[in-house]
C-alpha atoms as a PDB file:
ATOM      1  CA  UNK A   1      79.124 187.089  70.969  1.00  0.00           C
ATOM      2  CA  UNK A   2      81.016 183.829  71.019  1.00  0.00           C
ATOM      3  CA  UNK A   3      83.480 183.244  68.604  1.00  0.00           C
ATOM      4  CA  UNK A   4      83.926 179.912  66.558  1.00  0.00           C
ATOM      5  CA  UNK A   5      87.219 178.434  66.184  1.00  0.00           C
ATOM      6  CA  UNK A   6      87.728 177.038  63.045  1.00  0.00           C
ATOM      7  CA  UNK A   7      90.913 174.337  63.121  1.00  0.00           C
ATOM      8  CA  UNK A   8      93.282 174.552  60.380  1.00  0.00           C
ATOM      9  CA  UNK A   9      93.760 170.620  58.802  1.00  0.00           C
ATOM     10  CA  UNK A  10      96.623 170.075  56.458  1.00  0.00           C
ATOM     11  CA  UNK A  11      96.053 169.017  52.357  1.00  0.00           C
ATOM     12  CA  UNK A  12      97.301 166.267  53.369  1.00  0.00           C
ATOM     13  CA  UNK A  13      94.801 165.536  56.394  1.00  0.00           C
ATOM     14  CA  UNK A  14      91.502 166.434  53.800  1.00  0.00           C
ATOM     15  CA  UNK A  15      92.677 164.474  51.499  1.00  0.00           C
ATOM     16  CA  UNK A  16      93.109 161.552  54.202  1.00  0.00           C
ATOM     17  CA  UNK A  17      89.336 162.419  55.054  1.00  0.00           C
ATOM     18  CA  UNK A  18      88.247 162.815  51.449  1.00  0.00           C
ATOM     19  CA  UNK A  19      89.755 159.105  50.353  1.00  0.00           C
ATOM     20  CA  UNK A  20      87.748 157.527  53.966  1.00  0.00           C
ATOM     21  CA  UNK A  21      84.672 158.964  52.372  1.00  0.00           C
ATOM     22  CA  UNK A  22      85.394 157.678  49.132  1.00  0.00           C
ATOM     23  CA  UNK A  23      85.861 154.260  50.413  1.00  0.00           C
ATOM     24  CA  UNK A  24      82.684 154.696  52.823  1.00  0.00           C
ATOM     25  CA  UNK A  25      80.819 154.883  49.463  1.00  0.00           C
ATOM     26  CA  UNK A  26      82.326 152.626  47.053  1.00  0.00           C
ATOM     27  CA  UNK A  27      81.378 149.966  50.139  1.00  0.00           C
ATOM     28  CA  UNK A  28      77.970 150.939  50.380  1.00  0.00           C
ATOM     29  CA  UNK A  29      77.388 150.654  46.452  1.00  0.00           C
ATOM     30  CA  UNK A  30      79.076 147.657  46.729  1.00  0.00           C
ATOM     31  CA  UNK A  31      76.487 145.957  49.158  1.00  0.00           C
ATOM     32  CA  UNK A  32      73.735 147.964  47.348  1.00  0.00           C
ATOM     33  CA  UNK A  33      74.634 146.032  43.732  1.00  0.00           C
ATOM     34  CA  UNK A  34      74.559 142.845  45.250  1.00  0.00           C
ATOM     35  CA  UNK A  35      70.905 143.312  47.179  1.00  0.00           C
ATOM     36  CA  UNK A  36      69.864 144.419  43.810  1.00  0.00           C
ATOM     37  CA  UNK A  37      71.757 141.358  42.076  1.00  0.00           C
ATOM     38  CA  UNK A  38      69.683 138.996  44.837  1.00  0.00           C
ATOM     39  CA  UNK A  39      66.328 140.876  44.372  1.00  0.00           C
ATOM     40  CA  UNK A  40      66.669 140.417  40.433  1.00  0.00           C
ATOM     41  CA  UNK A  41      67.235 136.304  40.440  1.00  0.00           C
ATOM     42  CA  UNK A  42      64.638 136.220  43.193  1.00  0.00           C
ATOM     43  CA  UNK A  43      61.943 138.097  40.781  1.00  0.00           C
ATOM     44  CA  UNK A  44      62.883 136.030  37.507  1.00  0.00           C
ATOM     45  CA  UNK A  45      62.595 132.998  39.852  1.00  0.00           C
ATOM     46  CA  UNK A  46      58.972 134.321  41.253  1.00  0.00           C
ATOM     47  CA  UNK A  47      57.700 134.549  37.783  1.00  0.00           C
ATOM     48  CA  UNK A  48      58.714 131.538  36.416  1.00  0.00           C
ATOM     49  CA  UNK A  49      57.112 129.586  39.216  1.00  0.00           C
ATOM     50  CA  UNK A  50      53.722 131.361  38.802  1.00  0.00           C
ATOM     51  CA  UNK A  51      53.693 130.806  35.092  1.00  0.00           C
ATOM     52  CA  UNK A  52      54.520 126.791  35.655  1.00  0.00           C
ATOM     53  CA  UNK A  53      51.344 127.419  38.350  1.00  0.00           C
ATOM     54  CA  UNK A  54      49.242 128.809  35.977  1.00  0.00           C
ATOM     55  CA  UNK A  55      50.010 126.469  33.254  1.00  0.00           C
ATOM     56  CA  UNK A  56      49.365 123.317  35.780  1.00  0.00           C
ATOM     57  CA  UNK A  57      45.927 125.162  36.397  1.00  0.00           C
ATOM     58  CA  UNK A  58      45.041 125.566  33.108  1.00  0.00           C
ATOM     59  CA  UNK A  59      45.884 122.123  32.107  1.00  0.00           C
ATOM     60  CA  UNK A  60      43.635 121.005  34.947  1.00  0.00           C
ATOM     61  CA  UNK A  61      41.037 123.677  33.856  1.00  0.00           C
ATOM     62  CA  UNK A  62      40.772 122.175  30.322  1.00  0.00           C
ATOM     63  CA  UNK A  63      41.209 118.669  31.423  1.00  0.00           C
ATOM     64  CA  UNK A  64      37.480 118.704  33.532  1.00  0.00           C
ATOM     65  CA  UNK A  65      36.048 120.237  29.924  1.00  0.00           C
ATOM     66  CA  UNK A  66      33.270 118.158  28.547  1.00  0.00           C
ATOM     67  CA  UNK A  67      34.501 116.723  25.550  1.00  0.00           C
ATOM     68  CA  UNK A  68      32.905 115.865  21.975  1.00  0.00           C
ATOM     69  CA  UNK A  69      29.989 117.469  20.597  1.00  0.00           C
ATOM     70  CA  UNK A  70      27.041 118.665  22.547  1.00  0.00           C
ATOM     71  CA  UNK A  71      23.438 118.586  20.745  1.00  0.00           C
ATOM     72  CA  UNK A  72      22.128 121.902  20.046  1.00  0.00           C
ATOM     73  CA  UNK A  73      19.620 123.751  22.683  1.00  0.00           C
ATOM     74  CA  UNK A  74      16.401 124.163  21.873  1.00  0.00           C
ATOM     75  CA  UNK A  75      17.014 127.861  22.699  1.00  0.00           C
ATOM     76  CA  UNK A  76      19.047 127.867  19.565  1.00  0.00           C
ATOM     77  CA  UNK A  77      17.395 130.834  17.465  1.00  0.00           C
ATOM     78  CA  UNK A  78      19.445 132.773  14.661  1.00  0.00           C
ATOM     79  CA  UNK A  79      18.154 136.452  13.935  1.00  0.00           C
ATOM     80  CA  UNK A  80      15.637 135.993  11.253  1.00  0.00           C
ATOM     81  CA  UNK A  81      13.782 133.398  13.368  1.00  0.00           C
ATOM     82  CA  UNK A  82      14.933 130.295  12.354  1.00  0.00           C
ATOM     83  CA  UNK A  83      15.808 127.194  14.513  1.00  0.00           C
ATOM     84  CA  UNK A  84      19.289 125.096  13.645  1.00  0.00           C
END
């Protein structure tokens, strides 16, 4: 059987591994918070485009509405059988 040779490091040499990790992660949070920062503004800014695109559609929508009264239909029939 082969035998594995396990190295013996120092305290002093994990803890010099142990603080390059920590600083490995705190950099990739770092760059994570600010993706998430970018893709926040960019969503608020989506939505309040669509809703000024929907409101100019609407106000178009309503603008090509017939206005004034229109004379009743001659289809005009309540329950009991009685024209208005």
């Amino acid at each position: 059987m082969k035998e594995t040779q396990t190295s013996e490091t120092t305290p002093e040499q994990l803890l010099q591994m142990l603080d390059a990790r920590i600083a490995m992660s705190r950099a990739r949070a770092s760059g994570a918070g600010r993706h998430r920062a970018t893709l926040l503004v960019g969503g608020v800014l989506f939505i309040f485009i669509a809703a000024g695109v929907a409101l100019v559609v609407l106000a178009q929508m309503t603008s090509d509405l017939p206005h004034g009264k229109r004379p009743p239909t001659a289809q005009a029939v309540s329950l009991n059988g009685e024209k208005y």
